[in-house]
Protein backbone atom coordinates (compact mmCIF):
# COMPACT_ATOMS: atom_id res chain seq x y z
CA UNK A 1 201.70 -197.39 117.61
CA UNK A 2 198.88 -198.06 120.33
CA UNK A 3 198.80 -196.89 123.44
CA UNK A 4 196.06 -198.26 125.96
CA UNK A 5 194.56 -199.55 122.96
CA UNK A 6 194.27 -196.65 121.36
CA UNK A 7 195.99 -195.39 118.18
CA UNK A 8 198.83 -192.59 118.93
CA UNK A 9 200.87 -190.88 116.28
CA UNK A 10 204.24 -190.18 116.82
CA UNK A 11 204.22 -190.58 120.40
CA UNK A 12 206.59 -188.60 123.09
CA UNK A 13 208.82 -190.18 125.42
CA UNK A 14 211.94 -190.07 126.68
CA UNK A 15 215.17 -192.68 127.38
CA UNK A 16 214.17 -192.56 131.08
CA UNK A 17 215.68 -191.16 134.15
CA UNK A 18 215.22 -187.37 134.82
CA UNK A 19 217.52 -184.68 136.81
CA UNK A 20 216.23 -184.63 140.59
CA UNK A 21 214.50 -182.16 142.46
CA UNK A 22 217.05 -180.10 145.00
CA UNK A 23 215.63 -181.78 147.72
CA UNK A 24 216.36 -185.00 146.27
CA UNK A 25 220.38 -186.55 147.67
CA UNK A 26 221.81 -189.25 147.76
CA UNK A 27 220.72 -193.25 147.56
CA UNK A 28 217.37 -194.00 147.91
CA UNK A 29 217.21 -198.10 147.85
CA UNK A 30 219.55 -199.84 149.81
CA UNK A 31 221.99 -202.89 148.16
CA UNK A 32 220.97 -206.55 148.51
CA UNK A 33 218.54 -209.51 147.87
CA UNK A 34 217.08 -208.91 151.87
CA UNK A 35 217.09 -205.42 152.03
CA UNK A 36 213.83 -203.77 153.10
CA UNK A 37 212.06 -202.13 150.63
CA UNK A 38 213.24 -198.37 152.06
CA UNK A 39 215.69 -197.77 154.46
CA UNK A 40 212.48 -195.43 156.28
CA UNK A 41 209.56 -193.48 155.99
CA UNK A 42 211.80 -190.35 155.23
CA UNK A 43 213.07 -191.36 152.04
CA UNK A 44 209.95 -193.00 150.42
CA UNK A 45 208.63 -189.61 151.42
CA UNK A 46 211.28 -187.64 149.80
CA UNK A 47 211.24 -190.23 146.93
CA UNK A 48 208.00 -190.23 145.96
CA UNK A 49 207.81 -186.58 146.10
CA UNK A 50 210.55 -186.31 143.54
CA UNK A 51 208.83 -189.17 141.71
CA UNK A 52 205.27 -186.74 141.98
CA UNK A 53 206.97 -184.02 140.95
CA UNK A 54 209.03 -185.04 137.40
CA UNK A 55 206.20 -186.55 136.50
CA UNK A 56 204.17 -183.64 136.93
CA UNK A 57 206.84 -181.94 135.17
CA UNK A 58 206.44 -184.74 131.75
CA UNK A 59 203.10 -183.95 132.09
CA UNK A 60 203.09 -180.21 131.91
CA UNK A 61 205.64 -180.55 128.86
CA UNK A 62 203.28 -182.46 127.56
CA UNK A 63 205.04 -186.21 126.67
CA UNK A 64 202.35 -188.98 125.85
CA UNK A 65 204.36 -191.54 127.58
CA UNK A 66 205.96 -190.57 131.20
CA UNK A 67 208.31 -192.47 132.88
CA UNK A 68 209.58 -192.38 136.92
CA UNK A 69 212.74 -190.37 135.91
CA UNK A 70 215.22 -192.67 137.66
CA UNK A 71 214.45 -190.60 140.80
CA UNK A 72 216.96 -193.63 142.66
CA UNK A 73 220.18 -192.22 140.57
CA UNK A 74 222.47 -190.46 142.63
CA UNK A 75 222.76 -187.84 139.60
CA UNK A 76 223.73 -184.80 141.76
CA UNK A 77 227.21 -187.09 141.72
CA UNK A 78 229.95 -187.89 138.91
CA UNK A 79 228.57 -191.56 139.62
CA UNK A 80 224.84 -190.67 138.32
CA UNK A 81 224.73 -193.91 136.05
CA UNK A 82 225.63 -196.18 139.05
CA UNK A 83 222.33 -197.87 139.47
CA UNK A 84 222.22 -198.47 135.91
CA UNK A 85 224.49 -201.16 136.64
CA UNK A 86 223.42 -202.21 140.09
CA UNK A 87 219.79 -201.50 140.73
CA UNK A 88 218.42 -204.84 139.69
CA UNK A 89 221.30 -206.79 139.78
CA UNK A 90 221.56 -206.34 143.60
CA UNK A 91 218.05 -207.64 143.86
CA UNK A 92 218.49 -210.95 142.24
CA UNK A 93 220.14 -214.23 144.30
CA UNK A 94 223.63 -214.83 143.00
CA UNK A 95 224.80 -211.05 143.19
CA UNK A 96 226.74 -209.53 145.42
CA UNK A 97 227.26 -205.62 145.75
CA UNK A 98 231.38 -205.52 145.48
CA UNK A 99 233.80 -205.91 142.29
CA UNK A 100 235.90 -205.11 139.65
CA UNK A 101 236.08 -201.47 138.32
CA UNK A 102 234.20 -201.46 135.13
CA UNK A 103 236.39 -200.66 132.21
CA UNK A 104 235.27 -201.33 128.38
CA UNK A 105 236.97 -200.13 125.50
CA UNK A 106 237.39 -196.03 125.96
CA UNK A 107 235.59 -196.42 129.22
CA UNK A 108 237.17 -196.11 132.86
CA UNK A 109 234.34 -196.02 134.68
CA UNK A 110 234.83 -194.98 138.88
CA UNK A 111 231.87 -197.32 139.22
CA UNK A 112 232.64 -201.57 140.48
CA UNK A 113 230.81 -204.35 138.82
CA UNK A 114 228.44 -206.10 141.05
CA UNK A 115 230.29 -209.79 141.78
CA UNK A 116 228.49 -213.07 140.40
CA UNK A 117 228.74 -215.56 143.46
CA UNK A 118 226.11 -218.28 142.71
CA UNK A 119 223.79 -218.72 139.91
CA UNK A 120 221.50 -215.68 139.06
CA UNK A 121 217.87 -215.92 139.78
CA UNK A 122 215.23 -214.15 140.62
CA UNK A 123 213.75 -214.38 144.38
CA UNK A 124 211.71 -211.00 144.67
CA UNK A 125 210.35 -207.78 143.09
CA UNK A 126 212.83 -205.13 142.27
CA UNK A 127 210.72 -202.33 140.83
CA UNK A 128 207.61 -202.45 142.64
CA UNK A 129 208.06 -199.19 145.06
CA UNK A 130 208.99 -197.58 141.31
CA UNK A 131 205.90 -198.43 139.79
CA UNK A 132 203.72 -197.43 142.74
CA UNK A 133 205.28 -194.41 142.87
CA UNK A 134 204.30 -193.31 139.31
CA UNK A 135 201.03 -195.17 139.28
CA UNK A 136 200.31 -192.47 142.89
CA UNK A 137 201.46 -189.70 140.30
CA UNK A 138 199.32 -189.82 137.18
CA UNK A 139 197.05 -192.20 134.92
CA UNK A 140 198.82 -191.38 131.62
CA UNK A 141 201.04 -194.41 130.19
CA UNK A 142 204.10 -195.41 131.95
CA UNK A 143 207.32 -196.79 130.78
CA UNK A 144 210.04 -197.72 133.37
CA UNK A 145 214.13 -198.33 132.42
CA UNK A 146 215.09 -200.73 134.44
CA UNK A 147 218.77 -200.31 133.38
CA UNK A 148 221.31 -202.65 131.15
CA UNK A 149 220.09 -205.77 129.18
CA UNK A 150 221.14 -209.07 130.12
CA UNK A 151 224.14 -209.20 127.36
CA UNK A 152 225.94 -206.53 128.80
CA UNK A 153 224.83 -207.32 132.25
CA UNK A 154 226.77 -210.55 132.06
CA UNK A 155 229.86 -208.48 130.24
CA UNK A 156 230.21 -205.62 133.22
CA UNK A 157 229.79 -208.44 135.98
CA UNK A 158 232.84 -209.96 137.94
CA UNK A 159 232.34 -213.54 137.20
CA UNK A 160 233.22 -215.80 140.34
CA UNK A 161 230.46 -218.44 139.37
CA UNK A 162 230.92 -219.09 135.83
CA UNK A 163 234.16 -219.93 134.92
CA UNK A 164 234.04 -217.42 132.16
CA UNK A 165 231.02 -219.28 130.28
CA UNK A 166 229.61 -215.92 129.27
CA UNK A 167 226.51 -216.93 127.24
CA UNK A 168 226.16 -219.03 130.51
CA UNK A 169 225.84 -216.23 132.66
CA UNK A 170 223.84 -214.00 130.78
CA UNK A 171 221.28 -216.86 129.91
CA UNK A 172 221.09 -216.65 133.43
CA UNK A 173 220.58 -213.16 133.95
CA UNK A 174 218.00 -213.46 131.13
CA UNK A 175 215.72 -215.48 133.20
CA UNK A 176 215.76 -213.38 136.35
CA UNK A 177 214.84 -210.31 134.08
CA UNK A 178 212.27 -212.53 132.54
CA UNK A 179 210.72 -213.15 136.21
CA UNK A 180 210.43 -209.65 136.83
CA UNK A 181 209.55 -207.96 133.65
CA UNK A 182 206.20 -210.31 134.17
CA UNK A 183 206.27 -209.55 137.49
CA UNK A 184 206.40 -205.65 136.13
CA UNK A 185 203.25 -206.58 133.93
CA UNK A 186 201.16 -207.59 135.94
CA UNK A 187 201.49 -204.49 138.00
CA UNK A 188 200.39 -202.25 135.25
CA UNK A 189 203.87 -201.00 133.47
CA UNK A 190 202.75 -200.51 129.58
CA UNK A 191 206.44 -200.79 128.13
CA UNK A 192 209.19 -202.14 129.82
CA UNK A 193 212.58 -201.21 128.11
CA UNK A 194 216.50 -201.81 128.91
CA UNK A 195 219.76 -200.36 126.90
CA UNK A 196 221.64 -202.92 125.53
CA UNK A 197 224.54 -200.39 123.87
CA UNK A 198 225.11 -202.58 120.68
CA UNK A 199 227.30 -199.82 118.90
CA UNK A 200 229.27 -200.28 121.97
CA UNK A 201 229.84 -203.70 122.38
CA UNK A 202 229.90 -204.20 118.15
CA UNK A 203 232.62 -201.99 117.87
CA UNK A 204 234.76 -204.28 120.21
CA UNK A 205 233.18 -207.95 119.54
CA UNK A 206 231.48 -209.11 116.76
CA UNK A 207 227.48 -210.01 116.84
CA UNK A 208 226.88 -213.62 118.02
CA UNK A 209 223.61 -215.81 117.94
CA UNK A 210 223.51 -216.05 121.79
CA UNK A 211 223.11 -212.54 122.27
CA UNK A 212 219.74 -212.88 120.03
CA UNK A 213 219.20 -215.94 122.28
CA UNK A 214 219.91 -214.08 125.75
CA UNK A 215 217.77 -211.20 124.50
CA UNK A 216 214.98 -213.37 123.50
CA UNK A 217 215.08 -215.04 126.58
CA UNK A 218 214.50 -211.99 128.69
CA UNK A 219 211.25 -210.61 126.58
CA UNK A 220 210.01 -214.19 126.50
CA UNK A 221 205.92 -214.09 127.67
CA UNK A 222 206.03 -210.54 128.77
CA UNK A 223 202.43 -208.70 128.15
CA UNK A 224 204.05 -205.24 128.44
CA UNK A 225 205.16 -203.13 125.50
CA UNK A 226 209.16 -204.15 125.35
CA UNK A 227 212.05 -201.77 124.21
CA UNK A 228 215.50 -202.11 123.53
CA UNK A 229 217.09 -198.64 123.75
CA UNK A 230 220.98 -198.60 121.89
CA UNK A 231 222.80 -195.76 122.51
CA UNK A 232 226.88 -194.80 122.10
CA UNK A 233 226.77 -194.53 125.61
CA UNK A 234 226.54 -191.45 128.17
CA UNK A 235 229.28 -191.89 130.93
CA UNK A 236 229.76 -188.47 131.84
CA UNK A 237 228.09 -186.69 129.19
CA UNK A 238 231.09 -187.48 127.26
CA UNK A 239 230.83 -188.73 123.30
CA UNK A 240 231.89 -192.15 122.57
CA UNK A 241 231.05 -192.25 118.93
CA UNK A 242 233.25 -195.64 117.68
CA UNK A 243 236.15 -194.77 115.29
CA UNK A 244 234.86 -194.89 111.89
CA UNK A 245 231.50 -193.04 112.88
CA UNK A 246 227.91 -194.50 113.59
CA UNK A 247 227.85 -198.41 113.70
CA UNK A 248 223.99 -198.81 112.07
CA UNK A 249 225.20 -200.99 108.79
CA UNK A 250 226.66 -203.29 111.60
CA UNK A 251 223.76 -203.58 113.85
CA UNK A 252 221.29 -203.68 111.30
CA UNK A 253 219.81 -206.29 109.78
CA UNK A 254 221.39 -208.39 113.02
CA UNK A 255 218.87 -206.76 115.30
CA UNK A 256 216.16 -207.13 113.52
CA UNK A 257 216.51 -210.70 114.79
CA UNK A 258 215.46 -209.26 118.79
CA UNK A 259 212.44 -210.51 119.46
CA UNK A 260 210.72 -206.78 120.89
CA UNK A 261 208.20 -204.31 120.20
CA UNK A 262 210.71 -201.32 119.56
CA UNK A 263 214.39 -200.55 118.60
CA UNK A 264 215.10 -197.23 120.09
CA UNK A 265 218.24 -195.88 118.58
CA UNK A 266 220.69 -192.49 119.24
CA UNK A 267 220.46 -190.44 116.42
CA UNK A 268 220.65 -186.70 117.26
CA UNK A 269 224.27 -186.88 118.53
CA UNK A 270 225.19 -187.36 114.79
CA UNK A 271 222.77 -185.93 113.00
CA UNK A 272 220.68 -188.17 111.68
CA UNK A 273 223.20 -189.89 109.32
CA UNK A 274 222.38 -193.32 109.81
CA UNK A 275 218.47 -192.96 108.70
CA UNK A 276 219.89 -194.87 105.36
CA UNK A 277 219.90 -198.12 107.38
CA UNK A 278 215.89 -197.89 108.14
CA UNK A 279 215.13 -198.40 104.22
CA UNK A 280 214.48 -202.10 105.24
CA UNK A 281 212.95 -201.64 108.83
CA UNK A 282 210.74 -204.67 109.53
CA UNK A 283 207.07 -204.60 109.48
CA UNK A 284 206.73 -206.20 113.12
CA UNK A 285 208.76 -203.83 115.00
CA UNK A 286 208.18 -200.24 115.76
CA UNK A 287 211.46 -197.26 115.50
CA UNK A 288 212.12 -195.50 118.52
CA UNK A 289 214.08 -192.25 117.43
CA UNK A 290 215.96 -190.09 119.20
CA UNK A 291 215.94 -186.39 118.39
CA UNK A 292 217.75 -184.63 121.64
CA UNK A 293 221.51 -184.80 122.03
CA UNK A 294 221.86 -185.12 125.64
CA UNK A 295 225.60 -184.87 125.66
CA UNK A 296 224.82 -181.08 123.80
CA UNK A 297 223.98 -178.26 126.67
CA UNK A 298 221.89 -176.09 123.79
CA UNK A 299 218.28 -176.96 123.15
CA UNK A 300 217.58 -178.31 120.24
CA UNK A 301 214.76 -176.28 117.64
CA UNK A 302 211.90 -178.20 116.72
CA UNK A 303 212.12 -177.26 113.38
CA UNK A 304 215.16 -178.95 113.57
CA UNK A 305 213.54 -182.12 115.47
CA UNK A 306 210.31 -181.81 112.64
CA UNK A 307 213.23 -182.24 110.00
CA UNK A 308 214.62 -185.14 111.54
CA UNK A 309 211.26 -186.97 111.89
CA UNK A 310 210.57 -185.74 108.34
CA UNK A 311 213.68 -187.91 107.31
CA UNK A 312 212.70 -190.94 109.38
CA UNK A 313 208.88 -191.07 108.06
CA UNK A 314 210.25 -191.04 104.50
CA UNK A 315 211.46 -194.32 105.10
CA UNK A 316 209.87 -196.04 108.25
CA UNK A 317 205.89 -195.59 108.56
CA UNK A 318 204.74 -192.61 110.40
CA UNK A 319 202.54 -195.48 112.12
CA UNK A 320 205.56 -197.16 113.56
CA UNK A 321 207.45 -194.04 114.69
CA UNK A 322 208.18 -192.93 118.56
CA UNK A 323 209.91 -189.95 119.11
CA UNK A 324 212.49 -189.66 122.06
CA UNK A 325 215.92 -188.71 123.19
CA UNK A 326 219.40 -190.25 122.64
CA UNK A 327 219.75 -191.30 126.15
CA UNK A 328 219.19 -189.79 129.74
CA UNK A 329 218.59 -186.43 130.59
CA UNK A 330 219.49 -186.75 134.05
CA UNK A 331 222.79 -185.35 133.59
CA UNK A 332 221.11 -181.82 132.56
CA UNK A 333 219.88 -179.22 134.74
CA UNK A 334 215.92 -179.38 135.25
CA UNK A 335 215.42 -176.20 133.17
CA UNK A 336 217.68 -177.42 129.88
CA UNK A 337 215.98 -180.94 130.40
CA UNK A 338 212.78 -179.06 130.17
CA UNK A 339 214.00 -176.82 127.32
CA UNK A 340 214.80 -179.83 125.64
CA UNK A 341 211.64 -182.13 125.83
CA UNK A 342 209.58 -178.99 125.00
CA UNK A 343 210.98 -179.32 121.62
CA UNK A 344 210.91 -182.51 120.78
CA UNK A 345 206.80 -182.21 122.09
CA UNK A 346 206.72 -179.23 119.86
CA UNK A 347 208.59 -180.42 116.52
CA UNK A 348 206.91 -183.78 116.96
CA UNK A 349 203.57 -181.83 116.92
CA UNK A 350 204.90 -179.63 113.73
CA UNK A 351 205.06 -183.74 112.26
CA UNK A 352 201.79 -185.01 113.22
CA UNK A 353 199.62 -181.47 111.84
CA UNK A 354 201.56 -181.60 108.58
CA UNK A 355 200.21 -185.77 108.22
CA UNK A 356 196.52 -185.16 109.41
CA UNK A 357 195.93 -181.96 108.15
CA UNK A 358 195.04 -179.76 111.17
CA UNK A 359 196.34 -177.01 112.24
């Protein structure tokens, strides 16, 4: 895949946010459509310091692709997914910051729904002091994870607007995300990427064309790099395979159908068993892989991790192949975090000397 342009093989990442400096407490962004961009000086200090500094740390490890690390996640708490649910929601008109506990499937999650209370659009930027923040840290490419996709957006929201016209709402929410993923564009963000957890959600409805629709929607005219990352899910560190095991024979060929540049998927957590389902991996679309188990405290080997990529490149193009984790590492303490990217950087590098040759 290219990267500025420029032809990268196997390149580094990870699913996004990052565990926070010690320094680093509490909310950073106040709720609400009209709420300033920081609550003070203080905390854009203290957040773009912890911004600065697990960046520096992607850096050192030495990932291609860096992201802001979620520094906003209140991850030093059993609620450290929170803003995954409410960071962008509360800044588009319509939402309010109040509702329902959210509860799907296994899940009981001590974390409320933000409330639907008018029609969702977009009035203002929600990532902007984000993206300056990395863009003051380094010049290598950024990605930023700007939470859940539209489809499960409108599925953990408390609906008081549309009369339970789902595809409704999340058309809706398409649109706003539409406004500012361009919005996110033209301020410099290479990819752009949001979990939409379809072995989740296909393991307790079936796959509908209006979620290919509502997806669609939301990449629609974007000049960024787009992902869709689909994980099992992360809620305190917890596994949530589906009974039956890994769901890839049911989300595959469907999503092949999302119109993006990558399909991230969780693979680690069961070890690999679902690289049968890449045999027919489309030509337009690039495999995002990932190779850490974050819900597993031991580092992974990157022998192990080379193996795994060895498996993947048998079947998908070594061209088409980005290497990453199963989900957040935010839930990790810095030095496993660290452990763990190391070797993924290191068995990805195994990977890429064994296909060019060098040593």
């Amino acid at each position: 895949m290219k990267l500025r342009g420029q032809e990268s093989l196997l390149p580094t990442t990870h699913v996004g946010s990052y565990p926070r400096p010690v320094y680093m407490q509490g909310r950073v962004f106040e709720p609400g459509l009209h709420a300033p961009e920081f609550p003070g000086f203080r905390e854009r200090e203290l957040y773009r310091a912890a911004v600065s500094a697990v960046v520096h740390d992607q850096e050192r490890i030495g990932l291609d692709i860096v992201t802001d690390g979620g520094q906003h996640y209140e991850n030093e708490t059993d609620y450290e997914i929170a803003e995954l649910f409410h960071y962008l929601p509360h800044r588009l008109r319509g939402y309010r910051p109040y509702g329902d506990r959210i509860q799907v499937g296994q899940y009981d999650m001590p974390i409320w729904k933000p409330t639907m209370s008018s029609r969702i659009e977009w009035e203002r930027p929600a990532f902007k002091p984000v993206i300056e923040a990395v863009q003051d840290a380094t010049t290598l490419p950024m990605k930023i994870n700007v939470g859940i996709g539209p489809v499960t957006m409108a599925i953990l929201s408390t609906d008081n607007h549309y009369g339970g016209d789902l595809p409704a709402a999340a058309m809706d929410i398409a649109a706003a995300y539409n406004a500012e993923f361009k919005d996110m564009a033209a301020r410099g963000v290479d990819q752009i990427q949001y979990a939409e957890p379809l072995p989740i959600l296909f393991a307790l409805l079936e796959p509908s064309q209006w979620m290919l629709d509502v997806i669609n929607r939301s990449w629609e005219g974007v000049e960024a790099y787009r992902v869709v990352h689909m994980c099992y899910g992360h809620e305190e560190g917890q596994a949530a395979m589906p009974e039956g095991g890994p769901m890839g024979d049911k989300i595959f060929p469907w999503a092949y159908g999302i119109d993006c540049d990558q399909l991230h998927l969780e693979m680690a957590s069961h070890g690999f068993t679902d690289t049968k389902v890449f045999s027919s991996w489309p030509a337009d679309k690039d495999l995002g892989i990932g190779v850490i188990d974050v819900k597993n405290l031991t580092a992974e080997t990157p022998d192990q991790i080379a193996d795994w990529i060895r498996q993947t490149i048998a079947v998908v193009p070594p061209e088409r192949v980005c290497v990453s984790t199963d989900c957040s590492v935010a839930s990790l303490r810095r030095v496993v975090a660290g452990k763990k990217l190391a070797a993924l950087v290191e068995g990805s590098n195994i990977v890429r000397s064994e296909i060019t040759g060098s040593l």
